[in-house]
N, C-alpha and C. Protein backbone atom coordinates (compact mmCIF):
# COMPACT_ATOMS: atom_id res chain seq x y z
N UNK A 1 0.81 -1.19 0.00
CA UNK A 1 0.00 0.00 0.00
C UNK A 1 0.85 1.26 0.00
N UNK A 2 1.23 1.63 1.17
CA UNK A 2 2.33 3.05 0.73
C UNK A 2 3.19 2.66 -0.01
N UNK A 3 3.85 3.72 -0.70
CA UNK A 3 4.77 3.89 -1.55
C UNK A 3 5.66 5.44 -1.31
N UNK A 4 5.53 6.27 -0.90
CA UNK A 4 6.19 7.34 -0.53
C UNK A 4 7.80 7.07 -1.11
N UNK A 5 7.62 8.54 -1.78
CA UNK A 5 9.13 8.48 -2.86
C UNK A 5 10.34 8.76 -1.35
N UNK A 6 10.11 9.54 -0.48
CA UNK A 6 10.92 9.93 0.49
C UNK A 6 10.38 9.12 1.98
N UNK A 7 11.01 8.67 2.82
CA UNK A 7 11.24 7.48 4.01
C UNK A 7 10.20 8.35 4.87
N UNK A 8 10.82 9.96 5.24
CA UNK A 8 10.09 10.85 5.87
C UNK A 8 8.32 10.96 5.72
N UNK A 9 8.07 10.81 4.76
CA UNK A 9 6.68 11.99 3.75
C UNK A 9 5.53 11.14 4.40
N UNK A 10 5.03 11.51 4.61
CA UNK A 10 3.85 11.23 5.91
C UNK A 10 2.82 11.20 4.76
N UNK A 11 1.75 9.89 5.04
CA UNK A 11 0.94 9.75 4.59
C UNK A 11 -0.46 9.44 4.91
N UNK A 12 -1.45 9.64 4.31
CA UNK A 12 -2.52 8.92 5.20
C UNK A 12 -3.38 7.63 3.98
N UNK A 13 -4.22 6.68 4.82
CA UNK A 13 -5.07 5.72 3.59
C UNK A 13 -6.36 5.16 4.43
N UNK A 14 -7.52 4.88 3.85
CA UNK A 14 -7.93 4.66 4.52
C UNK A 14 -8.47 3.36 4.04
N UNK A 15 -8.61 2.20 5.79
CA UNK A 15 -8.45 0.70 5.29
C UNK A 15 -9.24 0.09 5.79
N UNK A 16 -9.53 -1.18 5.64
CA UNK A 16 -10.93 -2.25 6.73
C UNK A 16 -10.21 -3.02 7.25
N UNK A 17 -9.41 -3.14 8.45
CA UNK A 17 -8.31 -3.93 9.15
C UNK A 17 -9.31 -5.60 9.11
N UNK A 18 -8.77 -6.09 9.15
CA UNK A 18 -8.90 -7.98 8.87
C UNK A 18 -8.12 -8.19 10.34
N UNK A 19 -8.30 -8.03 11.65
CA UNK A 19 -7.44 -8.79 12.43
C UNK A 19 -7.85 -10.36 12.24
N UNK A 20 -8.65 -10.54 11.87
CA UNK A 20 -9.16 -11.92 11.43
C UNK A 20 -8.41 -12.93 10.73
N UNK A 21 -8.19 -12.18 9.98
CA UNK A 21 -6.84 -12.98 9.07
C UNK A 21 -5.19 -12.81 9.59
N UNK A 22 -5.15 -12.31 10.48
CA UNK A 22 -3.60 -12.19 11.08
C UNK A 22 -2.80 -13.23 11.13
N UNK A 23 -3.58 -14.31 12.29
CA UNK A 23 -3.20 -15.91 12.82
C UNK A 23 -2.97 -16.88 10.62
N UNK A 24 -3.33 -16.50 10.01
CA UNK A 24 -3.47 -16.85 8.56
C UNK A 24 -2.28 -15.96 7.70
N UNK A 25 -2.03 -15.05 7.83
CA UNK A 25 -1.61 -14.39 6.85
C UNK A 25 -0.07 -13.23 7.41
N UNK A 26 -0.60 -13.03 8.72
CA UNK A 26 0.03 -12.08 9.76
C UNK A 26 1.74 -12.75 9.52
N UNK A 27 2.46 -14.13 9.71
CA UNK A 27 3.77 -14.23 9.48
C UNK A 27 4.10 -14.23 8.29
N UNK A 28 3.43 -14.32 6.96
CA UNK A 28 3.38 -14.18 6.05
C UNK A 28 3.31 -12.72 5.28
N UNK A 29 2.63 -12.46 5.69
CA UNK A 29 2.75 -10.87 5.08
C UNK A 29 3.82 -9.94 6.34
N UNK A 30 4.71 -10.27 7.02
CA UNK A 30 5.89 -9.81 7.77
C UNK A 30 6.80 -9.73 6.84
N UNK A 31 6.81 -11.22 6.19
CA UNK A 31 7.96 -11.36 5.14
C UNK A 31 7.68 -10.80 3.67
N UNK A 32 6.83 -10.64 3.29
CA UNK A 32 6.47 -10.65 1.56
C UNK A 32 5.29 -9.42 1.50
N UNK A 33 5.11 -9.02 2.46
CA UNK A 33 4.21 -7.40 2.06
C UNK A 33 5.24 -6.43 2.94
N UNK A 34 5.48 -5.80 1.73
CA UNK A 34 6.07 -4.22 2.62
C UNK A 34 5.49 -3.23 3.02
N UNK A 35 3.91 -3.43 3.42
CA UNK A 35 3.37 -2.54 4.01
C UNK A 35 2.70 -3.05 5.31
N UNK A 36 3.25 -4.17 5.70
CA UNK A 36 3.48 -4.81 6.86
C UNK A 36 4.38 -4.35 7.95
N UNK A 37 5.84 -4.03 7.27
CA UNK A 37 6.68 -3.83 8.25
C UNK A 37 6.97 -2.53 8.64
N UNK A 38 5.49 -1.10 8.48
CA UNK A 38 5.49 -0.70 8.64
C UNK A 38 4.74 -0.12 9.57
N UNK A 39 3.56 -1.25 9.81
CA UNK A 39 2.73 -1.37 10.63
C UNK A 39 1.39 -1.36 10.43
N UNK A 40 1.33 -1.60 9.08
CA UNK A 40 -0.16 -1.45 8.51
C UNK A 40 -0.49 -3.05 8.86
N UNK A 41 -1.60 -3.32 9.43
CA UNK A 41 -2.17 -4.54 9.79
C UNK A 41 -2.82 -4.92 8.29
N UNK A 42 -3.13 -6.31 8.50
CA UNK A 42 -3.98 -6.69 7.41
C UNK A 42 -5.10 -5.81 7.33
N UNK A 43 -5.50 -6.11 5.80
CA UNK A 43 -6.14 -4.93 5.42
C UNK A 43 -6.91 -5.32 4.23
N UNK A 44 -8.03 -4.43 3.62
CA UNK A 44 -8.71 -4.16 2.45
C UNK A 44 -8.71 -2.57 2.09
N UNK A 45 -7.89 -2.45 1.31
CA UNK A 45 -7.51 -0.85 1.16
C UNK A 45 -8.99 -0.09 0.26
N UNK A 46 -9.77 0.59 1.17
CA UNK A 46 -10.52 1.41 0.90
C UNK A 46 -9.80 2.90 0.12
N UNK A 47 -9.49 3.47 0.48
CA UNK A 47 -9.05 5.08 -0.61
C UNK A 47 -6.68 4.95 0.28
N UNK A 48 -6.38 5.15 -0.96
CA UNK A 48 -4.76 5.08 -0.71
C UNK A 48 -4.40 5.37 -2.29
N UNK A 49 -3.66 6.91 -2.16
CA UNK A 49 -3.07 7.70 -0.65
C UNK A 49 -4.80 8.33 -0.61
N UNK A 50 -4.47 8.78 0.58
CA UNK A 50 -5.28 10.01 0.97
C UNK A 50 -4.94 11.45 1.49
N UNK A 51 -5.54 12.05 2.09
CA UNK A 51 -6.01 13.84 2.04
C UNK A 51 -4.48 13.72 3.30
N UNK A 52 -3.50 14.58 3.02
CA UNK A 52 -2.48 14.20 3.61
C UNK A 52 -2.59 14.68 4.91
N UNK A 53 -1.67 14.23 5.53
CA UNK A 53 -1.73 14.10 6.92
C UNK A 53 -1.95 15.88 7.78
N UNK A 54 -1.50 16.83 7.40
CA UNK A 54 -1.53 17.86 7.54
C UNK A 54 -2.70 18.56 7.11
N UNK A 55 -3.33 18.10 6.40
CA UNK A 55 -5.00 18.77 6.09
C UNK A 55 -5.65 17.56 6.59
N UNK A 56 -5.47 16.57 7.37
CA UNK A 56 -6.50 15.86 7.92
C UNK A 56 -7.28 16.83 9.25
N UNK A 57 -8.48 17.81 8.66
CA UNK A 57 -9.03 18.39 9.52
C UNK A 57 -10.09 17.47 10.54
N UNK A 58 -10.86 18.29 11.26
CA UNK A 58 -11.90 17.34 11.96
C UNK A 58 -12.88 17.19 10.44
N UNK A 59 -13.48 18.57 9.88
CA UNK A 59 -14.31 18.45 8.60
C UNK A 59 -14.17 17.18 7.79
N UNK A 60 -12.73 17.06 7.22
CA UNK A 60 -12.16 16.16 6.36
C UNK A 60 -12.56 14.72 7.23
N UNK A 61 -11.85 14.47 8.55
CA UNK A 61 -12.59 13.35 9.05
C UNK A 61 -14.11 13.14 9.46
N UNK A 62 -14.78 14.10 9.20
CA UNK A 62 -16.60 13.72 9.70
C UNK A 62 -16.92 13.15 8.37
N UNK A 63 -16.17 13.80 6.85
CA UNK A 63 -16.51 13.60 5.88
C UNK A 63 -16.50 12.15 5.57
N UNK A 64 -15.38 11.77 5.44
CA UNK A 64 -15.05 10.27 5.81
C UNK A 64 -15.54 9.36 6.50
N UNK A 65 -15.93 9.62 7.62
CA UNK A 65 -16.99 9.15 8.67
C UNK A 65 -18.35 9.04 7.79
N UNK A 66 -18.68 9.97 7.29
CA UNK A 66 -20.11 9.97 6.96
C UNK A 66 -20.31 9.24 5.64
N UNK A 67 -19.06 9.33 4.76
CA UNK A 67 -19.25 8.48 3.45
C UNK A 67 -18.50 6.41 3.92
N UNK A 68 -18.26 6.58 4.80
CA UNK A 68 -18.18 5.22 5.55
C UNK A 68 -19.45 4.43 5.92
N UNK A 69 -20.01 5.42 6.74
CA UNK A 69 -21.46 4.97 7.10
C UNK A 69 -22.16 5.12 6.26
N UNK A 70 -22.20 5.17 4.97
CA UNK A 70 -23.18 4.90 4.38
C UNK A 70 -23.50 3.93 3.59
N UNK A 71 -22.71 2.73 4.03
CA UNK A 71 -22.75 1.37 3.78
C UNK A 71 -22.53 0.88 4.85
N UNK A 72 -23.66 0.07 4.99
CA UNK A 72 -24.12 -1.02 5.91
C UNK A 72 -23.14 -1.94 6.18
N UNK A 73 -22.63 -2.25 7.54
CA UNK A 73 -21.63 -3.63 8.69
C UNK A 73 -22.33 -4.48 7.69
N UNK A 74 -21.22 -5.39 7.56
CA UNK A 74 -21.28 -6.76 7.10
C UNK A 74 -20.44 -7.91 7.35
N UNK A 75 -20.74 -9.37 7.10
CA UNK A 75 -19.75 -9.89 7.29
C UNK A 75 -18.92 -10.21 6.04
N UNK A 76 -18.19 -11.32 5.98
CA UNK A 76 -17.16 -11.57 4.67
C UNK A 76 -16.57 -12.75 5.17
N UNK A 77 -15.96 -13.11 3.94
CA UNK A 77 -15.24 -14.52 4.11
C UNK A 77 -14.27 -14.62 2.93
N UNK A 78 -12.55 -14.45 3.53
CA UNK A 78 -11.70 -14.80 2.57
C UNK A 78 -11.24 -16.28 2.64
N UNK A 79 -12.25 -16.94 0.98
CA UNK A 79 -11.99 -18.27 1.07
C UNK A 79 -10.97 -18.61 -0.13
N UNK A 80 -10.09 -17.94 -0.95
CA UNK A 80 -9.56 -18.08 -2.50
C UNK A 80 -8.41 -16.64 -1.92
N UNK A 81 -7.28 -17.65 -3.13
CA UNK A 81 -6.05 -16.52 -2.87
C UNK A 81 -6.40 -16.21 -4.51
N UNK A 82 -5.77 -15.14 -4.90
CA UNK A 82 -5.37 -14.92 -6.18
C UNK A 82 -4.23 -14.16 -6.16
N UNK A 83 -3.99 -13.89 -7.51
CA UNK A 83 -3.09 -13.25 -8.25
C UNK A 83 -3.44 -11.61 -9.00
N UNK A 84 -2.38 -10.67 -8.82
CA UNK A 84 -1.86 -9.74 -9.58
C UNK A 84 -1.03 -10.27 -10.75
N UNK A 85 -0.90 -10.73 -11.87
CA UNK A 85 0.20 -11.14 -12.43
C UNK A 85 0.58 -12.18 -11.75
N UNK A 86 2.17 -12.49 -11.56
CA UNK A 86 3.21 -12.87 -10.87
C UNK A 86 3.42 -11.86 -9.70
N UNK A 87 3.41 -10.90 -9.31
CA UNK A 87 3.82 -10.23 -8.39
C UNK A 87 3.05 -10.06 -7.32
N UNK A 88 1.71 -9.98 -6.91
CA UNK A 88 0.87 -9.53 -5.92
C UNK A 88 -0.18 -10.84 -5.46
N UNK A 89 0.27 -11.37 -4.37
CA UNK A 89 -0.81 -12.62 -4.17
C UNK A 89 -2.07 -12.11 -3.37
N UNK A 90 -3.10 -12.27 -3.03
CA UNK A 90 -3.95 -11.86 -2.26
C UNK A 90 -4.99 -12.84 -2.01
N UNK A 91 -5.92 -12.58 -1.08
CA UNK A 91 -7.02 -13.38 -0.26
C UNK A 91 -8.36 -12.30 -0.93
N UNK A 92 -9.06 -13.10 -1.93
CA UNK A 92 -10.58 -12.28 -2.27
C UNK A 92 -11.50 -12.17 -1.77
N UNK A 93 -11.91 -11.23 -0.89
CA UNK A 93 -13.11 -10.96 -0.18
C UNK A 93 -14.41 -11.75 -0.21
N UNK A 94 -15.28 -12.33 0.44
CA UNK A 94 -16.72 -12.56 -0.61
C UNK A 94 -17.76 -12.48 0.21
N UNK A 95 -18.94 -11.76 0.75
CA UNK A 95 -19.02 -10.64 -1.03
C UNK A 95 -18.18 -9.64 -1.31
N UNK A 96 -17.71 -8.98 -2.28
CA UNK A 96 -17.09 -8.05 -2.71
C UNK A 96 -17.71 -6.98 -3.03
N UNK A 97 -19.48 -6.96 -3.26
CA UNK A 97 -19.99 -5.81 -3.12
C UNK A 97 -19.68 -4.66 -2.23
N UNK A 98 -19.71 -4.98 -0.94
CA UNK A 98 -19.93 -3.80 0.03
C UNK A 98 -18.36 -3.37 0.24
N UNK A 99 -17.68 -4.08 -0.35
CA UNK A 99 -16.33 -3.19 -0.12
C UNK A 99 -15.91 -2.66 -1.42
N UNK A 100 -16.84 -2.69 -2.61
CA UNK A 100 -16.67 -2.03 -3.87
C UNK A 100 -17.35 -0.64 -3.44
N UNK A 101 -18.92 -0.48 -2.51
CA UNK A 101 -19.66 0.19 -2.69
C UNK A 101 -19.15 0.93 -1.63
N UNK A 102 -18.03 0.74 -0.64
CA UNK A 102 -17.44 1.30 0.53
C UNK A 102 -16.41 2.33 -0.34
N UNK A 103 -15.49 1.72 -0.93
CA UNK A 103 -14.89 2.27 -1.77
C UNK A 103 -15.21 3.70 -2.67
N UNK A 104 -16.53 3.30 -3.76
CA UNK A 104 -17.06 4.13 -4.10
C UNK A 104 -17.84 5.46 -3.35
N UNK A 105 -18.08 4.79 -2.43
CA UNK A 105 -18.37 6.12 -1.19
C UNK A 105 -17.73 7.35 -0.88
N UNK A 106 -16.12 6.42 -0.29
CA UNK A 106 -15.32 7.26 -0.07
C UNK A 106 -14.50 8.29 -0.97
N UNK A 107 -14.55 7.40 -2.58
CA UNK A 107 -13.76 7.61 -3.62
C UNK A 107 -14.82 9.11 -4.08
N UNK A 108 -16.23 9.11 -3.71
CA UNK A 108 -16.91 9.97 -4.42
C UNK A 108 -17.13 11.44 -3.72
N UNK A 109 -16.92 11.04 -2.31
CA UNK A 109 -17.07 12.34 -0.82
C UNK A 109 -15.39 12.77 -1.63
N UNK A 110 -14.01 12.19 -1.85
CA UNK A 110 -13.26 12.48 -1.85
C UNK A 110 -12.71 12.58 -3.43
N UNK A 111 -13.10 13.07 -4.47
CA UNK A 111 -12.87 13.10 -6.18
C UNK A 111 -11.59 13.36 -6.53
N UNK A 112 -10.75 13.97 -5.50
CA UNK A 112 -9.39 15.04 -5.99
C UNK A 112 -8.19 13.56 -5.37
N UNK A 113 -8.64 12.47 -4.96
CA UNK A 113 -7.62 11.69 -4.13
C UNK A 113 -8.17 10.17 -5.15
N UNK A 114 -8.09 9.88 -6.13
CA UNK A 114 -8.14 8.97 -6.91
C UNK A 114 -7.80 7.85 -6.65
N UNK A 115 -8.13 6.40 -6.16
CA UNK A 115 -7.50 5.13 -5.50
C UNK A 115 -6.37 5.13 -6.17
N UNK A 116 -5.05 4.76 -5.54
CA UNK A 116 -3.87 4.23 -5.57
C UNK A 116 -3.15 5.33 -6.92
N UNK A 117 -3.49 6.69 -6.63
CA UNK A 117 -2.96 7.46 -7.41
C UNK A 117 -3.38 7.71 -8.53
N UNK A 118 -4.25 6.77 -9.04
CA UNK A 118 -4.79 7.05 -10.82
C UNK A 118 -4.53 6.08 -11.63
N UNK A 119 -3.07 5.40 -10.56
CA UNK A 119 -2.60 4.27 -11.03
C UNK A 119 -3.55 2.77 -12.21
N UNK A 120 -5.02 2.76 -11.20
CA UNK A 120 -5.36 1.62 -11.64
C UNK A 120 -6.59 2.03 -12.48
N UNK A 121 -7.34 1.20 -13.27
CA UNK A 121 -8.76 2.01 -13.81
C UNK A 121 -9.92 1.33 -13.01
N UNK A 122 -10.00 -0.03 -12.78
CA UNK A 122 -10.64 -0.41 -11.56
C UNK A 122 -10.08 -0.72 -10.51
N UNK A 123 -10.58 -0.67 -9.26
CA UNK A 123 -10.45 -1.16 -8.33
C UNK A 123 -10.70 -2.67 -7.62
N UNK A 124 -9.83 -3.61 -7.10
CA UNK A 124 -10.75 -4.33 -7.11
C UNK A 124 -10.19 -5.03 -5.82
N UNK A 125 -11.70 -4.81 -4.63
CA UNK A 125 -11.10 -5.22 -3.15
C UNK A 125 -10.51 -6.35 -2.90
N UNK A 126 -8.98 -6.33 -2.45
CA UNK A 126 -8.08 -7.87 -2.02
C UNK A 126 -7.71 -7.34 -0.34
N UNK A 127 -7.12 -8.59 -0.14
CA UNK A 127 -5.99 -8.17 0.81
C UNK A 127 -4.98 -8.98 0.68
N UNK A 128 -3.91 -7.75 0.48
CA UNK A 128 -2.30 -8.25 0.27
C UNK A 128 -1.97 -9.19 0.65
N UNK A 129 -1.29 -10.20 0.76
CA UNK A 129 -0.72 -10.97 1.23
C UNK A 129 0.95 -11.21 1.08
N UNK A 130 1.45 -10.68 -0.36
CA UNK A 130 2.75 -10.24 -0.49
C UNK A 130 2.61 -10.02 -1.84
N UNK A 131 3.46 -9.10 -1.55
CA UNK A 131 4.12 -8.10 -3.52
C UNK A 131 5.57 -8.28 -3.65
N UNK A 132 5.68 -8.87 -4.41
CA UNK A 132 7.28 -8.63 -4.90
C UNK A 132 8.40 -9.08 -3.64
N UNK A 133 8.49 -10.06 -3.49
CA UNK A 133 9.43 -10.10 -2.09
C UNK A 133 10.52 -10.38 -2.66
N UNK A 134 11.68 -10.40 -1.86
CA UNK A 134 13.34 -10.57 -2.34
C UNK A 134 13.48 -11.78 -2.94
N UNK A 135 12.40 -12.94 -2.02
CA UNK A 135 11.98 -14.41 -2.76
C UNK A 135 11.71 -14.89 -4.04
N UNK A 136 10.75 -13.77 -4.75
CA UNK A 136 10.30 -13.67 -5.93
C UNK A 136 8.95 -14.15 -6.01
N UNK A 137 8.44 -14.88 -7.03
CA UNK A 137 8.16 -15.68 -7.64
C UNK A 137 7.61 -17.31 -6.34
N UNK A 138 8.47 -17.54 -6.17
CA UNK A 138 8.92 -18.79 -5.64
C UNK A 138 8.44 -18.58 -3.89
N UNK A 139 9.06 -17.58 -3.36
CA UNK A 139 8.00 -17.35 -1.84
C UNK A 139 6.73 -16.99 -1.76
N UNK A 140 6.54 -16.61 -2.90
CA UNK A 140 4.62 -15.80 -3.07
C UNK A 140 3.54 -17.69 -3.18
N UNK A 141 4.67 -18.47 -3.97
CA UNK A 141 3.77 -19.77 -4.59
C UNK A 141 3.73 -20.39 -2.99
N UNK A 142 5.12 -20.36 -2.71
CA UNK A 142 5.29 -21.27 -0.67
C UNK A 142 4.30 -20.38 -0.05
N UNK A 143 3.90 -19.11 -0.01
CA UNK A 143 3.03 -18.84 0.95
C UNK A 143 1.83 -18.93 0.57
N UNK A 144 1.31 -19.02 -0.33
CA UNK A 144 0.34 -19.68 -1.21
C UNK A 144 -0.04 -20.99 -0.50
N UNK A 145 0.37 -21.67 -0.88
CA UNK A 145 0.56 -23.44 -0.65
C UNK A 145 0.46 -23.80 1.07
N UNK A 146 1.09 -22.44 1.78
CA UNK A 146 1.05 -22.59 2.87
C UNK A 146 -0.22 -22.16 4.06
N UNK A 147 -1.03 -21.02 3.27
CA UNK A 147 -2.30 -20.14 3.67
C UNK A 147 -3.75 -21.48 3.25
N UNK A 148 -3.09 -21.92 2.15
CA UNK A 148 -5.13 -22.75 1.74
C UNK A 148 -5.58 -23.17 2.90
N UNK A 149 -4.68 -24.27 3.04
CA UNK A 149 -5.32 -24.93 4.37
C UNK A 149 -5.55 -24.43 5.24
N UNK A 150 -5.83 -23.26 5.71
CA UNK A 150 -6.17 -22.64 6.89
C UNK A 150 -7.33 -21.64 6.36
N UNK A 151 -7.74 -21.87 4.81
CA UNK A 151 -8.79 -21.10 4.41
C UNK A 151 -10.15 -21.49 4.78
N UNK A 152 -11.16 -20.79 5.38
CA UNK A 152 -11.37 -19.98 4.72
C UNK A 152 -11.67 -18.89 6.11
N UNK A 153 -11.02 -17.61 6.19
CA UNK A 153 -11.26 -16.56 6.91
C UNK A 153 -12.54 -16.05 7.34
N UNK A 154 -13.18 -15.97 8.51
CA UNK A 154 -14.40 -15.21 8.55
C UNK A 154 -14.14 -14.23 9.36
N UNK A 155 -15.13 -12.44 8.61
CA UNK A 155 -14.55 -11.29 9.16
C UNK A 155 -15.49 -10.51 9.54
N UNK A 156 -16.04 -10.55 10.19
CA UNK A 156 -17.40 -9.38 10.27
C UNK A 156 -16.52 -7.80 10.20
N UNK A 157 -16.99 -7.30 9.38
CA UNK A 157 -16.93 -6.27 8.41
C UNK A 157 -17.29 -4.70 9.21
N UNK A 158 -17.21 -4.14 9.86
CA UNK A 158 -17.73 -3.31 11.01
C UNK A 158 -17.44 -1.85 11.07
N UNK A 159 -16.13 -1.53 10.78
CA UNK A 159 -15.44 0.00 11.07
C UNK A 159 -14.39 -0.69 9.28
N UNK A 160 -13.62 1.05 9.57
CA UNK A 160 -12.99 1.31 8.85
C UNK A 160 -11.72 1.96 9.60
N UNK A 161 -10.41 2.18 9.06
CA UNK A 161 -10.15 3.40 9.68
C UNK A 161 -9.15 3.95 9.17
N UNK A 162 -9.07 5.49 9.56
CA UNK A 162 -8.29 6.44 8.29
C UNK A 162 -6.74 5.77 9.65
N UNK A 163 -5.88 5.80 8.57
CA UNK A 163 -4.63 5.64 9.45
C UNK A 163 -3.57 6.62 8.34
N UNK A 164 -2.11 7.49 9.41
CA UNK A 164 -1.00 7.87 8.67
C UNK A 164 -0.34 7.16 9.36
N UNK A 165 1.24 7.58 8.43
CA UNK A 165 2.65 6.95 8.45
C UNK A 165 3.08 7.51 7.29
N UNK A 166 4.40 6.89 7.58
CA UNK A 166 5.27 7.09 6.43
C UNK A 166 5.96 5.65 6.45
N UNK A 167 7.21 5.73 5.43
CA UNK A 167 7.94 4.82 5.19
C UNK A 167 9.05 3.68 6.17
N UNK A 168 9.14 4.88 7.24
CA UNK A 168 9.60 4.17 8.34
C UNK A 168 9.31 3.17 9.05
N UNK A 169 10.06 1.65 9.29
CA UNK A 169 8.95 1.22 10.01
C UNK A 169 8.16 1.55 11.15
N UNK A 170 7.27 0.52 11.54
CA UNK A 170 6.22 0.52 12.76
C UNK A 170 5.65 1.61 12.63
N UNK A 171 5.69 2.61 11.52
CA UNK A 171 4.92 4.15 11.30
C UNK A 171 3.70 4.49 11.65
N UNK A 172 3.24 3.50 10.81
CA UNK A 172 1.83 3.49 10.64
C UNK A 172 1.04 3.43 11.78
N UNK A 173 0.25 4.65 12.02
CA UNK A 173 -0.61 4.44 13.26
C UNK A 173 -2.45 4.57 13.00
N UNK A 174 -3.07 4.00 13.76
CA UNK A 174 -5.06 4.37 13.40
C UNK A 174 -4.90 5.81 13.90
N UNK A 175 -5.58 6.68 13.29
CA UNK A 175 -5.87 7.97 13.73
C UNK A 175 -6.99 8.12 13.78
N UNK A 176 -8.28 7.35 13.10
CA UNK A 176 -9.89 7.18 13.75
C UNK A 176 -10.02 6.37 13.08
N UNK A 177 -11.50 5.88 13.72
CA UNK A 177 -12.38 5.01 13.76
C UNK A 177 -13.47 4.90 13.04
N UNK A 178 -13.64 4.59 12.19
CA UNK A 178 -14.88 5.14 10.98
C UNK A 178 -15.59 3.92 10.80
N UNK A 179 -16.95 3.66 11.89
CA UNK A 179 -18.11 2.56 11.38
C UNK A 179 -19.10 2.83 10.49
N UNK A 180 -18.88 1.45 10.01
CA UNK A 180 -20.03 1.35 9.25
C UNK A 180 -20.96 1.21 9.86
N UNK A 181 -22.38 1.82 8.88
CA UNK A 181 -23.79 1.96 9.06
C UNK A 181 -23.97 0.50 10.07
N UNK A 182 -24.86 0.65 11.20
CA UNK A 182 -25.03 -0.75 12.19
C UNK A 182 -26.47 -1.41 10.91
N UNK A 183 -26.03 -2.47 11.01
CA UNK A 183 -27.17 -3.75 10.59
C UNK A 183 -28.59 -3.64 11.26
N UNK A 184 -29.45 -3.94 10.34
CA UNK A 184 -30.91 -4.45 11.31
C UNK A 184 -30.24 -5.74 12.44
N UNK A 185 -31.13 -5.95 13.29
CA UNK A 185 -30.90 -6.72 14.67
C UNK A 185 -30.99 -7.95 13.55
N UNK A 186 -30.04 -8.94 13.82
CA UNK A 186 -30.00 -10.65 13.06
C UNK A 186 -29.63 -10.28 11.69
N UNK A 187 -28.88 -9.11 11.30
CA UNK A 187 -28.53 -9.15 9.86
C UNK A 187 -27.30 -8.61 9.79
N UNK A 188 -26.06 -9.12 8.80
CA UNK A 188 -25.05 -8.18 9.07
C UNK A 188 -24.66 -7.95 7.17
């Protein structure tokens, strides 16, 4: 997830933490996601980068707050890894609706902060599991091979939250708490 051209440059993103998947994915993405060893927990990257750390007003965060809540808590289940290419392995959400329509929320309260820079033309909700490690190729397939059997993840789906850092490790800190809309009683 970050990328910051300078170690210093403070950033903010905002994400749906998975502690759910930690015990699954957590020694694994230590080694083979570099936005691990910075302290970003597992994750489903909702808007990255975002409104930088220095204009994160209270306004800017109610805004966020309010285009959060406007998709309904849910639960989820990462049962399937996939692929970026060769380079990016990940765990696919399912359903993938409400973290498309979470996305679009935030992406639409916020027009001037484009997901992942402009970089991509869709979006499409994963969580990392490793990009590009020194391993290659060859540690992405071992951690692969090594995650199925412990599939399939269940996550009830609940908050969000804007977090900064920079490049340094352990950077990355939550700076709020952004829930989603609460469920009817017996529905999530």
């Amino acid at each position: 997830m970050p990328t910051a051209a300078h170690d210093d440059a403070l950033e903010s993103a905002i994400l749906v933490p998975v502690p759910e998947a930690e015990p699954v994915v957590g020694r694994l993405r230590a080694r083979l996601d570099s936005s691990a060893t910075l302290g970003v927990p597992a994750h489903v990257t909702v808007l990255y980068p975002f409104v930088p750390p220095a204009e994160l007003t209270p306004a800017v965060i109610e805004t966020a707050a309010a285009a959060v809540a406007s998709v309904a808590a849910f639960d989820c289940r990462f049962a399937s890894a996939r692929w970026f290419g060769e380079n990016v392995l990940w765990l696919a959400p399912e359903p993938d609706d409400p973290f498309r329509a979470l996305i679009a929320a935030v992406q639409a309260a916020f027009p001037a902060y484009p997901p992942y820079g402009g970089t991509v033309t869709a979006v499409i909700p994963h969580l990392t599991v490793g990009d590009r490690p020194e391993g290659g190729l060859g540690a992405l397939r071992d951690a692969e091979a090594s995650m199925l059997p412990m599939l399939p993840v269940l996550a009830p789906i609940r908050h969000a939250w804007l977090m900064t850092g920079s490049q340094a490790p352990g950077s990355w800190q939550q700076l709020a708490a952004l829930p989603l809309r609460s469920s009817p009683a017996g529905r999530a």
